[in-house]
PDB file of N, CA and C in Angstrom:
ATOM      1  N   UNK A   1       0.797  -1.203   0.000  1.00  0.00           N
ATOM      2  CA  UNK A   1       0.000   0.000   0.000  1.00  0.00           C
ATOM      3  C   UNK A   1       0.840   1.268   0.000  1.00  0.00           C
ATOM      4  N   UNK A   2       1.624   1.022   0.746  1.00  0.00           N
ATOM      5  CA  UNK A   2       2.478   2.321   0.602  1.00  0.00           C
ATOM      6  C   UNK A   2       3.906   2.857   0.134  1.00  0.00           C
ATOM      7  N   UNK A   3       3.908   1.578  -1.098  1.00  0.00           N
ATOM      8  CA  UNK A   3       5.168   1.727  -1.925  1.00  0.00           C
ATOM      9  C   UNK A   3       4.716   3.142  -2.941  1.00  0.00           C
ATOM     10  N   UNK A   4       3.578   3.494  -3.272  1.00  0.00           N
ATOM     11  CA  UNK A   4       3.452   4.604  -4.118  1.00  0.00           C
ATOM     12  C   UNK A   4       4.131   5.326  -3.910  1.00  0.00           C
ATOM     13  N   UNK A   5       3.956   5.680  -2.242  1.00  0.00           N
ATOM     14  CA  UNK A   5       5.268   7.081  -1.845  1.00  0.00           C
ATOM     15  C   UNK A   5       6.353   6.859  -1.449  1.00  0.00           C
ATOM     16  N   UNK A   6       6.601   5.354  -1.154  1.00  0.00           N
ATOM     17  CA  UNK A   6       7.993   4.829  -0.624  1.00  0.00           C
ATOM     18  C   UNK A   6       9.392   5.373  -1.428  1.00  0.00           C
ATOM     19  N   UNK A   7       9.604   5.678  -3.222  1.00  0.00           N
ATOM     20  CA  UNK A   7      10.268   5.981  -3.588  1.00  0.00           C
ATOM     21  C   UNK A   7      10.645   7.136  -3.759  1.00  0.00           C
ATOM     22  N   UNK A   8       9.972   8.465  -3.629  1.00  0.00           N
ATOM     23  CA  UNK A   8       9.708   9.972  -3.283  1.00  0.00           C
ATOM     24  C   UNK A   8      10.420  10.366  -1.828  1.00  0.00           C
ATOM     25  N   UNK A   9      10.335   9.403  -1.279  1.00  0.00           N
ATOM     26  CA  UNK A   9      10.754   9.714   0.390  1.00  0.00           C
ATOM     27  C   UNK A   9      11.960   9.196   0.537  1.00  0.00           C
ATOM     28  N   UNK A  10      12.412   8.206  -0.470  1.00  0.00           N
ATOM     29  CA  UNK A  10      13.981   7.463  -0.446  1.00  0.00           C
ATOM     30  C   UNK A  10      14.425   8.572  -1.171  1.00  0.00           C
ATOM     31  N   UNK A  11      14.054   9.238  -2.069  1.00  0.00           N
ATOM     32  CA  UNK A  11      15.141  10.234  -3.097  1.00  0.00           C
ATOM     33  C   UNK A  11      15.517  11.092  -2.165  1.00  0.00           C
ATOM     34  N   UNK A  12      14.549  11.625  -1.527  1.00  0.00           N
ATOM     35  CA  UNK A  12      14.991  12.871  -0.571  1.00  0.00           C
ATOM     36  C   UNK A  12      15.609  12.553   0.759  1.00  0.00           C
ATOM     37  N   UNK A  13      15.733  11.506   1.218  1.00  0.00           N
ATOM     38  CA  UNK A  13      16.408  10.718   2.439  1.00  0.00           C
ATOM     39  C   UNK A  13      17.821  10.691   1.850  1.00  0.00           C
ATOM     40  N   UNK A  14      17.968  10.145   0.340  1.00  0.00           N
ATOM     41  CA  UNK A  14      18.953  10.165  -0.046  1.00  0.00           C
ATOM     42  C   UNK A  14      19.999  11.659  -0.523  1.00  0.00           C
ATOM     43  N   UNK A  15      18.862  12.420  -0.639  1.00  0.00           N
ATOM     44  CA  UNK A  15      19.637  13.987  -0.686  1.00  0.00           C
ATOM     45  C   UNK A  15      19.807  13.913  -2.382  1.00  0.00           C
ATOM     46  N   UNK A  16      18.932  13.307  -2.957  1.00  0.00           N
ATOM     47  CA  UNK A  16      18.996  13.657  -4.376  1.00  0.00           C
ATOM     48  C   UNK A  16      17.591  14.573  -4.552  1.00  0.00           C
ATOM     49  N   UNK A  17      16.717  15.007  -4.348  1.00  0.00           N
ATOM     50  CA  UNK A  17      16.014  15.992  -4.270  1.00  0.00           C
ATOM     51  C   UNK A  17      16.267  17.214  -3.389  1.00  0.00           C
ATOM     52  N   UNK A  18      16.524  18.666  -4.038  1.00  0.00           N
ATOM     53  CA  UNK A  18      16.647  19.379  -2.766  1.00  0.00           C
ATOM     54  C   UNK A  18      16.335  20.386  -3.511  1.00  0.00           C
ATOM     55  N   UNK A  19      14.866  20.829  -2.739  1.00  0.00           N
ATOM     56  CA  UNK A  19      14.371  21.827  -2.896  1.00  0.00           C
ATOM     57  C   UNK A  19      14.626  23.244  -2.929  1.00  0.00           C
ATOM     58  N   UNK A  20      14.576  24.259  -3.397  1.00  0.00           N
ATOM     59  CA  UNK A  20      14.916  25.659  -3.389  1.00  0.00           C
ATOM     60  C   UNK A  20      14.063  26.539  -2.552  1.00  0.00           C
ATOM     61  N   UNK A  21      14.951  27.001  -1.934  1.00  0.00           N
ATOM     62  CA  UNK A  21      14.438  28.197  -0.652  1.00  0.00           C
ATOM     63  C   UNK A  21      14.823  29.513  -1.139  1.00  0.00           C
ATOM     64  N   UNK A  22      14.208  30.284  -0.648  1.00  0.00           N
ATOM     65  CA  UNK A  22      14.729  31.855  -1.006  1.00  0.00           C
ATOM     66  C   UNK A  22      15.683  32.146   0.225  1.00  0.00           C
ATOM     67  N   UNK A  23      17.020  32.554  -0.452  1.00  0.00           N
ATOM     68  CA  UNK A  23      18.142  33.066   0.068  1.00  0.00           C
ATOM     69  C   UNK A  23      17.769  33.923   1.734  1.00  0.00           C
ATOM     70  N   UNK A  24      18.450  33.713   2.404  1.00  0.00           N
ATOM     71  CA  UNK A  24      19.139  34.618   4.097  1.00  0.00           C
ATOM     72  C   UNK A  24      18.944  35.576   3.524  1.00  0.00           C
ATOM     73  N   UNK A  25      18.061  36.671   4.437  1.00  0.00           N
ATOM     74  CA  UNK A  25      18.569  38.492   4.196  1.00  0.00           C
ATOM     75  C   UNK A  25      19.819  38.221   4.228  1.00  0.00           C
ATOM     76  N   UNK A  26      20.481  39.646   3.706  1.00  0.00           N
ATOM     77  CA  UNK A  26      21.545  39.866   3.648  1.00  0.00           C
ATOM     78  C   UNK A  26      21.781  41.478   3.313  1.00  0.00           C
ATOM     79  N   UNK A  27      22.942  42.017   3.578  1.00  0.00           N
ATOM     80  CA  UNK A  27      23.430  43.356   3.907  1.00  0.00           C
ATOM     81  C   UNK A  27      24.310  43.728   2.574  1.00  0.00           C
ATOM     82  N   UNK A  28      24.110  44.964   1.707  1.00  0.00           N
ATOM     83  CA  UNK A  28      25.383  44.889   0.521  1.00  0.00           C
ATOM     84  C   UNK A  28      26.469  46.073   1.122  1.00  0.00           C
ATOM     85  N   UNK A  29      27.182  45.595   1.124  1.00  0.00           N
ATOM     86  CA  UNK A  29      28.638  46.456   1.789  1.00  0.00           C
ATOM     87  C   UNK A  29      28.278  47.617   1.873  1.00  0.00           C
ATOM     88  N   UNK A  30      27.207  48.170   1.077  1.00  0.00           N
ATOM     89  CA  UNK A  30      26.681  50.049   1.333  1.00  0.00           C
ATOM     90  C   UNK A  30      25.641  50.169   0.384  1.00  0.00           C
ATOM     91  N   UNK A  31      25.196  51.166   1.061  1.00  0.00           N
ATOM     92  CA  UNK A  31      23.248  50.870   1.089  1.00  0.00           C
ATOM     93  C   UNK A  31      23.262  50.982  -1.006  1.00  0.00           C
ATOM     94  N   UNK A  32      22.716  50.935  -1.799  1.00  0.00           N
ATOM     95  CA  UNK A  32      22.695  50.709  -2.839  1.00  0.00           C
ATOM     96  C   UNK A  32      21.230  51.032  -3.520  1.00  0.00           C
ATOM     97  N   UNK A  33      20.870  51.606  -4.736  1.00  0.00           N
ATOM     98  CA  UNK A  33      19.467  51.549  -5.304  1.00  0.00           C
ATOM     99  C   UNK A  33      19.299  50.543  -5.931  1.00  0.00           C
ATOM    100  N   UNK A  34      17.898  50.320  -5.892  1.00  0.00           N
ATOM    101  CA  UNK A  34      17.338  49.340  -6.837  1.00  0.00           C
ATOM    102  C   UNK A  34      17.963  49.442  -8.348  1.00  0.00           C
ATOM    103  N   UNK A  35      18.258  50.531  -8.861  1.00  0.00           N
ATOM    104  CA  UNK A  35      18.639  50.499 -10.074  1.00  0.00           C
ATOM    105  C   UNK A  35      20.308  50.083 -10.230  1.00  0.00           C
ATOM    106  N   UNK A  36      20.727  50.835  -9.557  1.00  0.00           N
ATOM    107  CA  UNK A  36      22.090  50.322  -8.695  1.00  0.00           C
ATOM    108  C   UNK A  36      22.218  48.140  -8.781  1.00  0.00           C
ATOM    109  N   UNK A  37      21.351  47.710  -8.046  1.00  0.00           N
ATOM    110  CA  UNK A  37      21.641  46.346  -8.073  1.00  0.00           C
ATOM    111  C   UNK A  37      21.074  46.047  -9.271  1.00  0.00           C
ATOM    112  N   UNK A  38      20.008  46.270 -10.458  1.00  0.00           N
ATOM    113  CA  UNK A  38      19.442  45.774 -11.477  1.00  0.00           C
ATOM    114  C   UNK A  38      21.138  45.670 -12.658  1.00  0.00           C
ATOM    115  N   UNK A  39      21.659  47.019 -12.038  1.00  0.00           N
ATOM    116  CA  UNK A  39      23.053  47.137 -13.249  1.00  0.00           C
ATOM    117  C   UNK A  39      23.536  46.206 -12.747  1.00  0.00           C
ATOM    118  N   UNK A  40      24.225  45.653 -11.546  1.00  0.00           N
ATOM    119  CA  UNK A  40      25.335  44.729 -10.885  1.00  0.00           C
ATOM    120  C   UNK A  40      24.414  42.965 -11.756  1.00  0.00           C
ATOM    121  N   UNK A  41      23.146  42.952 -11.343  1.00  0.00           N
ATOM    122  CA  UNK A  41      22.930  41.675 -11.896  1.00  0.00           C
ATOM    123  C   UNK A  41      22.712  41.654 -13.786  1.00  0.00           C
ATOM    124  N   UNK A  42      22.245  42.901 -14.237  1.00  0.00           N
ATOM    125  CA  UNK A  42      22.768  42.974 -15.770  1.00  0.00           C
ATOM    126  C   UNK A  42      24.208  42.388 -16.360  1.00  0.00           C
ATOM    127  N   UNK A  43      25.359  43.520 -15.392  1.00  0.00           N
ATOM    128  CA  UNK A  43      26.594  42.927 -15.392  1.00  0.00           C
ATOM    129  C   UNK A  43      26.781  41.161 -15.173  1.00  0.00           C
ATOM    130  N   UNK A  44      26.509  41.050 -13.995  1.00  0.00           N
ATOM    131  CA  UNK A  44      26.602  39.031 -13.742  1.00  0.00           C
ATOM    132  C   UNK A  44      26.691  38.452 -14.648  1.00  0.00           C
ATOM    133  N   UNK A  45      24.900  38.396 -15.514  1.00  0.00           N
ATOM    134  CA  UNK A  45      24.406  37.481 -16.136  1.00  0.00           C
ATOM    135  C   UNK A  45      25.285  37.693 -17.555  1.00  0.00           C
ATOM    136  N   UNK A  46      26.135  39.475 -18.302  1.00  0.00           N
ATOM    137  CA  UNK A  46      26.030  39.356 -19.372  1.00  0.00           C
ATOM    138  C   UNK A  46      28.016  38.590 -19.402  1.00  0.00           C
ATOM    139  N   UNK A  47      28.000  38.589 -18.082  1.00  0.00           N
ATOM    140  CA  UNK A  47      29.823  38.308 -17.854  1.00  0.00           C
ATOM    141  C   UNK A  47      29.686  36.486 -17.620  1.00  0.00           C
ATOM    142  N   UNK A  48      28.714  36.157 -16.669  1.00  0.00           N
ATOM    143  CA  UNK A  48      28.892  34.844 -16.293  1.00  0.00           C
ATOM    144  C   UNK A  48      29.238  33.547 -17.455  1.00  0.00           C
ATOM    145  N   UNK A  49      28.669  33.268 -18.813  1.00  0.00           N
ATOM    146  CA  UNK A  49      28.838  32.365 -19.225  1.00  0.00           C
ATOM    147  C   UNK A  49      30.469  32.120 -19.586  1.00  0.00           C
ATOM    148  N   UNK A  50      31.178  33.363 -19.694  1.00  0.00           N
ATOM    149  CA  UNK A  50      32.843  33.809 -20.170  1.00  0.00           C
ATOM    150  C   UNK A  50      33.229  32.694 -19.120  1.00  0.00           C
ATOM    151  N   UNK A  51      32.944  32.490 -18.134  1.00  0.00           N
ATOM    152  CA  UNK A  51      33.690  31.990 -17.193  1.00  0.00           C
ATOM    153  C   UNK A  51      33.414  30.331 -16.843  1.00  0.00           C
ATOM    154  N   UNK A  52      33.068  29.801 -17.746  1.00  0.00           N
ATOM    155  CA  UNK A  52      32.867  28.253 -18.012  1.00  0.00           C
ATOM    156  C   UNK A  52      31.398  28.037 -17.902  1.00  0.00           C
ATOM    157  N   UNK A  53      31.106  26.874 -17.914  1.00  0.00           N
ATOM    158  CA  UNK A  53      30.241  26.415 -17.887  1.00  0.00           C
ATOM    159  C   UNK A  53      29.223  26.224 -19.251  1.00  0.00           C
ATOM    160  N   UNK A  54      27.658  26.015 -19.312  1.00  0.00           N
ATOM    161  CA  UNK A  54      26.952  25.674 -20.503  1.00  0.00           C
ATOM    162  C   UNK A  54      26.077  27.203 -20.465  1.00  0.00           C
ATOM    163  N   UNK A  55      25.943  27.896 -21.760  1.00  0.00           N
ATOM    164  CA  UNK A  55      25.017  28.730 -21.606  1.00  0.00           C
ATOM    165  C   UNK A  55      23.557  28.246 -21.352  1.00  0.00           C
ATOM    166  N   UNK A  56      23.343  27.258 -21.956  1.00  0.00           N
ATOM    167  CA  UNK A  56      21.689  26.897 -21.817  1.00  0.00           C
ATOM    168  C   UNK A  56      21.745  27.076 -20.095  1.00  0.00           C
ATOM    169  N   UNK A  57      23.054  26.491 -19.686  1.00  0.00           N
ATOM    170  CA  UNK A  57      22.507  26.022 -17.604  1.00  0.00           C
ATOM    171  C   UNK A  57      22.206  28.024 -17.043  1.00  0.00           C
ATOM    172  N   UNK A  58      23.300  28.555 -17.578  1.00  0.00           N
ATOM    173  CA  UNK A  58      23.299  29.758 -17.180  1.00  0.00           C
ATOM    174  C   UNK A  58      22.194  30.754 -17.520  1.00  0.00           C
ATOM    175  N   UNK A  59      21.507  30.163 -18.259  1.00  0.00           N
ATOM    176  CA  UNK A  59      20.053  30.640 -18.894  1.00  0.00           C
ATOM    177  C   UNK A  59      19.054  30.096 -17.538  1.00  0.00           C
ATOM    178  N   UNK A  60      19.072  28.856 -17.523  1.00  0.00           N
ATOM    179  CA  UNK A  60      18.320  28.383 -17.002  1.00  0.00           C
ATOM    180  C   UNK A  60      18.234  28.850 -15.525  1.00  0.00           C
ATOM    181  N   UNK A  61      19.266  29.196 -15.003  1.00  0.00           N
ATOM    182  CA  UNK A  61      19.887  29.610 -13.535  1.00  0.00           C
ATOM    183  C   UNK A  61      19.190  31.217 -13.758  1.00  0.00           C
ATOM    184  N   UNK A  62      19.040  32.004 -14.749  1.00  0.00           N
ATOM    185  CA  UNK A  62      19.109  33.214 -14.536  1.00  0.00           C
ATOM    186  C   UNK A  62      17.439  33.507 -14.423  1.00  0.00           C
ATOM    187  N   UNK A  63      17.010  32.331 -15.496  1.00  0.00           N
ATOM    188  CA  UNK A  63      15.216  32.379 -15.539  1.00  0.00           C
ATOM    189  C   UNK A  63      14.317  31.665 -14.116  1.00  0.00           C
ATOM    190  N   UNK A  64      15.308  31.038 -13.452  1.00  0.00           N
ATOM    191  CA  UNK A  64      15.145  30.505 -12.196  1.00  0.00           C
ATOM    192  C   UNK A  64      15.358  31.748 -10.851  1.00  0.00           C
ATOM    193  N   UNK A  65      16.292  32.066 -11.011  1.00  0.00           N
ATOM    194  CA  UNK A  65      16.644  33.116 -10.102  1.00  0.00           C
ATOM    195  C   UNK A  65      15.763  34.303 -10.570  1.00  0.00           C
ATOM    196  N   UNK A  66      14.959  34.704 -11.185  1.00  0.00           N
ATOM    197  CA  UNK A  66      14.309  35.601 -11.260  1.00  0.00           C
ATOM    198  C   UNK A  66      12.552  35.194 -11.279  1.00  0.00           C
ATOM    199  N   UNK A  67      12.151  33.838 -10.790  1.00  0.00           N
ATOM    200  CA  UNK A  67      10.910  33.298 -11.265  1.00  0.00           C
ATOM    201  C   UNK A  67      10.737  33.644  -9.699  1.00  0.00           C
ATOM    202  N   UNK A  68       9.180  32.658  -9.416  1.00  0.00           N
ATOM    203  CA  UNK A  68       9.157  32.509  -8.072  1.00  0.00           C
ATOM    204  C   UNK A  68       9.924  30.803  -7.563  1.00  0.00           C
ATOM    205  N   UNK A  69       9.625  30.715  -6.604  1.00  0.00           N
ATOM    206  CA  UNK A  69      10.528  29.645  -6.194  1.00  0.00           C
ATOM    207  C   UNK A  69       9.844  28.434  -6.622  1.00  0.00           C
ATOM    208  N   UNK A  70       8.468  27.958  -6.625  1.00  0.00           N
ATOM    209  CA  UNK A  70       7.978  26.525  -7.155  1.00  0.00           C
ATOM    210  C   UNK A  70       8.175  26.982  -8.867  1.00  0.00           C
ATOM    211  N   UNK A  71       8.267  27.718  -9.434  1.00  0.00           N
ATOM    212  CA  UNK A  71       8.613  27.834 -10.765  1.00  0.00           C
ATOM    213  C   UNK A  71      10.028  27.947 -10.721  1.00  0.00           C
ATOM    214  N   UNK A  72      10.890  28.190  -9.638  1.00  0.00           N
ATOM    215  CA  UNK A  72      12.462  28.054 -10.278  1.00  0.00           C
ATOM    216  C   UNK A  72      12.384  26.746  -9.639  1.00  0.00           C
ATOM    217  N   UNK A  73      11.841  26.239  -8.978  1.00  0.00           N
ATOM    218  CA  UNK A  73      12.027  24.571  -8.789  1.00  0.00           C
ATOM    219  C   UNK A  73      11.941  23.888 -10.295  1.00  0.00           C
ATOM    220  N   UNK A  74      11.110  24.011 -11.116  1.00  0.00           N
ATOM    221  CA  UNK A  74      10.910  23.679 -11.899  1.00  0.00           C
ATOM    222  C   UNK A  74      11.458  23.533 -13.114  1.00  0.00           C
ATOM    223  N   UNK A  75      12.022  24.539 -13.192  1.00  0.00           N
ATOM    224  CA  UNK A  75      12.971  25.287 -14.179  1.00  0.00           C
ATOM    225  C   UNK A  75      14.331  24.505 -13.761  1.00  0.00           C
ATOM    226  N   UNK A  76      15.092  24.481 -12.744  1.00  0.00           N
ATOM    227  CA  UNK A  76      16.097  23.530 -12.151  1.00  0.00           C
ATOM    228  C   UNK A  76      15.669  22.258 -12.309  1.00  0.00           C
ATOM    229  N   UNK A  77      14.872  21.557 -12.164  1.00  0.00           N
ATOM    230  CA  UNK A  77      14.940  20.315 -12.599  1.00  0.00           C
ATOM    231  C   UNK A  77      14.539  19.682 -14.083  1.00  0.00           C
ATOM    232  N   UNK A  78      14.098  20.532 -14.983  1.00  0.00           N
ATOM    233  CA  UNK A  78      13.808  20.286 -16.141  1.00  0.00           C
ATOM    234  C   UNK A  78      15.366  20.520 -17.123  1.00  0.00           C
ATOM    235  N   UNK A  79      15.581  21.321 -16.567  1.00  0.00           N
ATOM    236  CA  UNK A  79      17.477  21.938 -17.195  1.00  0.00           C
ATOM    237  C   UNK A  79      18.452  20.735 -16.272  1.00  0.00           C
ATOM    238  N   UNK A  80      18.156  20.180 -15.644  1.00  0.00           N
ATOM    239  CA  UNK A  80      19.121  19.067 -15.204  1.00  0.00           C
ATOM    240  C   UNK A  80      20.302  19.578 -14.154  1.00  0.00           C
ATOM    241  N   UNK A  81      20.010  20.890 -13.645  1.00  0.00           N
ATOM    242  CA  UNK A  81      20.366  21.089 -12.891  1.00  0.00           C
ATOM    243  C   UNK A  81      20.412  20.537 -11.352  1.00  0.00           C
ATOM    244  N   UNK A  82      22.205  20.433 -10.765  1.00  0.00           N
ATOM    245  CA  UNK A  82      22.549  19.846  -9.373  1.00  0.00           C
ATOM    246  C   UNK A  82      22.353  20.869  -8.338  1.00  0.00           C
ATOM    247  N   UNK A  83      21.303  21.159  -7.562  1.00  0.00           N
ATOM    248  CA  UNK A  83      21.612  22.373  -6.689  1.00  0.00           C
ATOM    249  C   UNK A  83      22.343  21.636  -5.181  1.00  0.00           C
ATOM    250  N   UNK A  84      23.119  22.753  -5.064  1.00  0.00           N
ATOM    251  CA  UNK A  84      24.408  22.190  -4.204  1.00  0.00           C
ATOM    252  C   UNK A  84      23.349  22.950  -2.532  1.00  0.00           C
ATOM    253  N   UNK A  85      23.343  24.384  -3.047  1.00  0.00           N
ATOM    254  CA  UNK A  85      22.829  24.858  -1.588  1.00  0.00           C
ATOM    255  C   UNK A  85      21.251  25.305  -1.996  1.00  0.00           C
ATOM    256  N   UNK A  86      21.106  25.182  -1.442  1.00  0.00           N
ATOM    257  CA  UNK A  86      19.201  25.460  -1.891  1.00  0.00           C
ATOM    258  C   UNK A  86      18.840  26.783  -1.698  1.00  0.00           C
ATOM    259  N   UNK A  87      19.545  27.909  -1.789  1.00  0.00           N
ATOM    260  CA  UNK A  87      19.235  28.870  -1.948  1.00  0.00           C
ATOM    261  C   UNK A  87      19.816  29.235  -3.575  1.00  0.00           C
ATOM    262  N   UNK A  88      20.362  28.567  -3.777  1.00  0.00           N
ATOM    263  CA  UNK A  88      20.987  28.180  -5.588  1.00  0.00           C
ATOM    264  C   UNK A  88      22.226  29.076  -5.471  1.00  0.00           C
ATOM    265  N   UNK A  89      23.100  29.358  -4.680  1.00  0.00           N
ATOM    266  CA  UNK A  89      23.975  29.902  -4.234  1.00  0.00           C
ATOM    267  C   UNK A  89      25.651  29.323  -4.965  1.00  0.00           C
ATOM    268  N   UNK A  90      25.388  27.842  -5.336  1.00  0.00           N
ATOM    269  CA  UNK A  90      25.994  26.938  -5.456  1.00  0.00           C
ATOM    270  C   UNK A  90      25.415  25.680  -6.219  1.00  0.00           C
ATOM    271  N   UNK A  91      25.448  25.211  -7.239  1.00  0.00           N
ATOM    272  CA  UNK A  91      25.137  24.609  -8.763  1.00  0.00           C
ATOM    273  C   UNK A  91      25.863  23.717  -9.185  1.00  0.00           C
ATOM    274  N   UNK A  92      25.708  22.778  -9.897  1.00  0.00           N
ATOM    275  CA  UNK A  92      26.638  22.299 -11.168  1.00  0.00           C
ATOM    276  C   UNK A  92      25.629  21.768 -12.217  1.00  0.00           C
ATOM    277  N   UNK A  93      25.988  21.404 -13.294  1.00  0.00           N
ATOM    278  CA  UNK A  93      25.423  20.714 -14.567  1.00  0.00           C
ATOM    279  C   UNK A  93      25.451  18.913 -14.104  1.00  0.00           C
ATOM    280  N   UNK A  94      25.174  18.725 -15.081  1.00  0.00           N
ATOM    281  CA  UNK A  94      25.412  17.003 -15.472  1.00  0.00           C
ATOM    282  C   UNK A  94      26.661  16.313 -15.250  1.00  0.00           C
ATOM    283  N   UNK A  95      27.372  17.772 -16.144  1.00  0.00           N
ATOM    284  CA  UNK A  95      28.823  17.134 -16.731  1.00  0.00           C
ATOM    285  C   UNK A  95      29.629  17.560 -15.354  1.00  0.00           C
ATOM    286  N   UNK A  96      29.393  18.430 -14.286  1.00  0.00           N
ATOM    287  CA  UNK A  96      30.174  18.290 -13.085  1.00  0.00           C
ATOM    288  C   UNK A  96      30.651  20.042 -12.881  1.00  0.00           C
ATOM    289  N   UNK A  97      29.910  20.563 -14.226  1.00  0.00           N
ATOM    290  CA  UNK A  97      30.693  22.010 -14.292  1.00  0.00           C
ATOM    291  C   UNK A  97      30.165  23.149 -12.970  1.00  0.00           C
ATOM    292  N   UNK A  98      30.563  23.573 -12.155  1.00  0.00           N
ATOM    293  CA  UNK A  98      30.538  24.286 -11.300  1.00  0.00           C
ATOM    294  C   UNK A  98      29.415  25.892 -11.298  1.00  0.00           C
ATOM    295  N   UNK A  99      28.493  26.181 -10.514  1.00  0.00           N
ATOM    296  CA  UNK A  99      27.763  27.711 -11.103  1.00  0.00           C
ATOM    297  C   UNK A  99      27.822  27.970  -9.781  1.00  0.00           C
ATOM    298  N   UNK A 100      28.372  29.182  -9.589  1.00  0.00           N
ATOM    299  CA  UNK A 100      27.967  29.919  -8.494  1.00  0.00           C
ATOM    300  C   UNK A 100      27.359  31.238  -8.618  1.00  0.00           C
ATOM    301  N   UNK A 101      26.165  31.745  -7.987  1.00  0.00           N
ATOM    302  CA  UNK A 101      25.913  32.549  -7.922  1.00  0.00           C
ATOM    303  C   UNK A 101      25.827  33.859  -7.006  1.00  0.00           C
ATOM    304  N   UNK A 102      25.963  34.942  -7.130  1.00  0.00           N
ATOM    305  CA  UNK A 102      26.308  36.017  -5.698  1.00  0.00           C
ATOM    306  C   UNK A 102      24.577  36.090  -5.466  1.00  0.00           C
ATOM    307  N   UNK A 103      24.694  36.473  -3.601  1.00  0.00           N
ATOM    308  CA  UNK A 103      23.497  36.535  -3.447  1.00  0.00           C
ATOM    309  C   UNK A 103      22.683  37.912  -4.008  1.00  0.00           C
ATOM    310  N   UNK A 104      23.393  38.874  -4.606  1.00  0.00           N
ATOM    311  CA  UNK A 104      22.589  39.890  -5.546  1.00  0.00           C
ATOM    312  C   UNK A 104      21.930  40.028  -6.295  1.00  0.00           C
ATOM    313  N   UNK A 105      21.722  38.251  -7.033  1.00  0.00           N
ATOM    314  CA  UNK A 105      21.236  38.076  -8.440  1.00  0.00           C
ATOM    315  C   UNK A 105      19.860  37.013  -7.850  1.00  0.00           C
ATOM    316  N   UNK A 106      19.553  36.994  -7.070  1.00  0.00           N
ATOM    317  CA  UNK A 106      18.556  35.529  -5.695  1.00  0.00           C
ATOM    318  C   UNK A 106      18.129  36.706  -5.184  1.00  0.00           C
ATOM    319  N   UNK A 107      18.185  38.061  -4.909  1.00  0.00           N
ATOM    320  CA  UNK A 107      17.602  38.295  -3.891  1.00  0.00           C
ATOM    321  C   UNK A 107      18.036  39.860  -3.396  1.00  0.00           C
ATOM    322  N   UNK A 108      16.917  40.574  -2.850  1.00  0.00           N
ATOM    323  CA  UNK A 108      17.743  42.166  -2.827  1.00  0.00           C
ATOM    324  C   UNK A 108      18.329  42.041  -1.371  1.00  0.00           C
ATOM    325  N   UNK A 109      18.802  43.149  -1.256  1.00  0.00           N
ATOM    326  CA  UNK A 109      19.846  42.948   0.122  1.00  0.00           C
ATOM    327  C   UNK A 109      18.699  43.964   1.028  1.00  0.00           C
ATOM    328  N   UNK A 110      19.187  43.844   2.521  1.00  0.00           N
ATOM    329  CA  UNK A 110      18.333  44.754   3.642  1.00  0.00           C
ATOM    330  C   UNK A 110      18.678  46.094   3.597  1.00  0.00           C
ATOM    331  N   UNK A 111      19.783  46.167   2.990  1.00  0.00           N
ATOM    332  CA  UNK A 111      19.870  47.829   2.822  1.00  0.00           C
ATOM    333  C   UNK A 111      19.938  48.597   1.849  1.00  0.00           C
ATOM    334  N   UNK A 112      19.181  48.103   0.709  1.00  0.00           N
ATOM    335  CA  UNK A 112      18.144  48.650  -0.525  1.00  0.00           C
ATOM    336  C   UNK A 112      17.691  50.164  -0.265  1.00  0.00           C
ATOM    337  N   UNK A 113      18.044  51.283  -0.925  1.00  0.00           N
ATOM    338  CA  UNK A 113      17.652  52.682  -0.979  1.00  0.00           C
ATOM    339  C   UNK A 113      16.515  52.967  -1.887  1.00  0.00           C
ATOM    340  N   UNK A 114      15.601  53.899  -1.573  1.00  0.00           N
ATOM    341  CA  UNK A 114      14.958  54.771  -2.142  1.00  0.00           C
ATOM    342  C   UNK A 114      15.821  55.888  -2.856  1.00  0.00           C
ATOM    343  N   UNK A 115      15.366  56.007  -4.500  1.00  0.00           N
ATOM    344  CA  UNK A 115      16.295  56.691  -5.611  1.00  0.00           C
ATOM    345  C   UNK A 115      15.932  57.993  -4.818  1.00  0.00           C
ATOM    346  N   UNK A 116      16.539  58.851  -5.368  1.00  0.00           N
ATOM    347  CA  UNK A 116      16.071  60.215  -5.001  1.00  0.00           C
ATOM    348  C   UNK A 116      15.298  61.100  -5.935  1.00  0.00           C
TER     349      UNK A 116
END
């Protein structure tokens, strides 16, 4: 009777399912505008693939990190993505290739300014 869910509960016992949480507040070294962090994660995304990895994953990481979280769940496991820390902080592909992401691009920081 209760093998239906028996294998759902072994994946995640086993730590091959791991769900995505939204990132720890966090503080950016000095208070910063919204437009201010939109440039820093413009910059990230248009620098990140230079630095290894698959563009499709880095696509997939960027449409994830900007969804809500049961849709970047989704998005991560359809792209075959390994999430290392479940705030997606920390990544790899299939092939073993490494993604890290800063928490600027997951999430605004606590000391976010009003533009003037």
């Amino acid at each position: 009777m209760g093998c239906a869910g028996s294998t759902h509960a072994q994946k995640e016992v086993a730590g091959a399912v791991k769900k995505i949480r939204k990132p720890k507040p966090w503080k950016h070294t000095q208070p910063i505008t919204k437009a201010q962090l939109m440039q820093m994660r413009e910059e990230f995304w248009d620098t990140a693939p230079h630095y290894g990895g698959r563009k499709e994953i880095w696509d997939a990481l960027r449409a994830a990190a900007e969804a809500d979280i049961s849709l970047a769940q989704a998005i991560v496991d359809s792209a075959g993505v390994i999430v290392q820390d479940t705030d997606l902080t920390t990544c790899y592909d299939e092939r073993g290739a490494k993604y890290e992401l800063p928490k600027y691009v997951l999430s605004e920081p606590t000391n976010l300014v009003e533009e003037n």
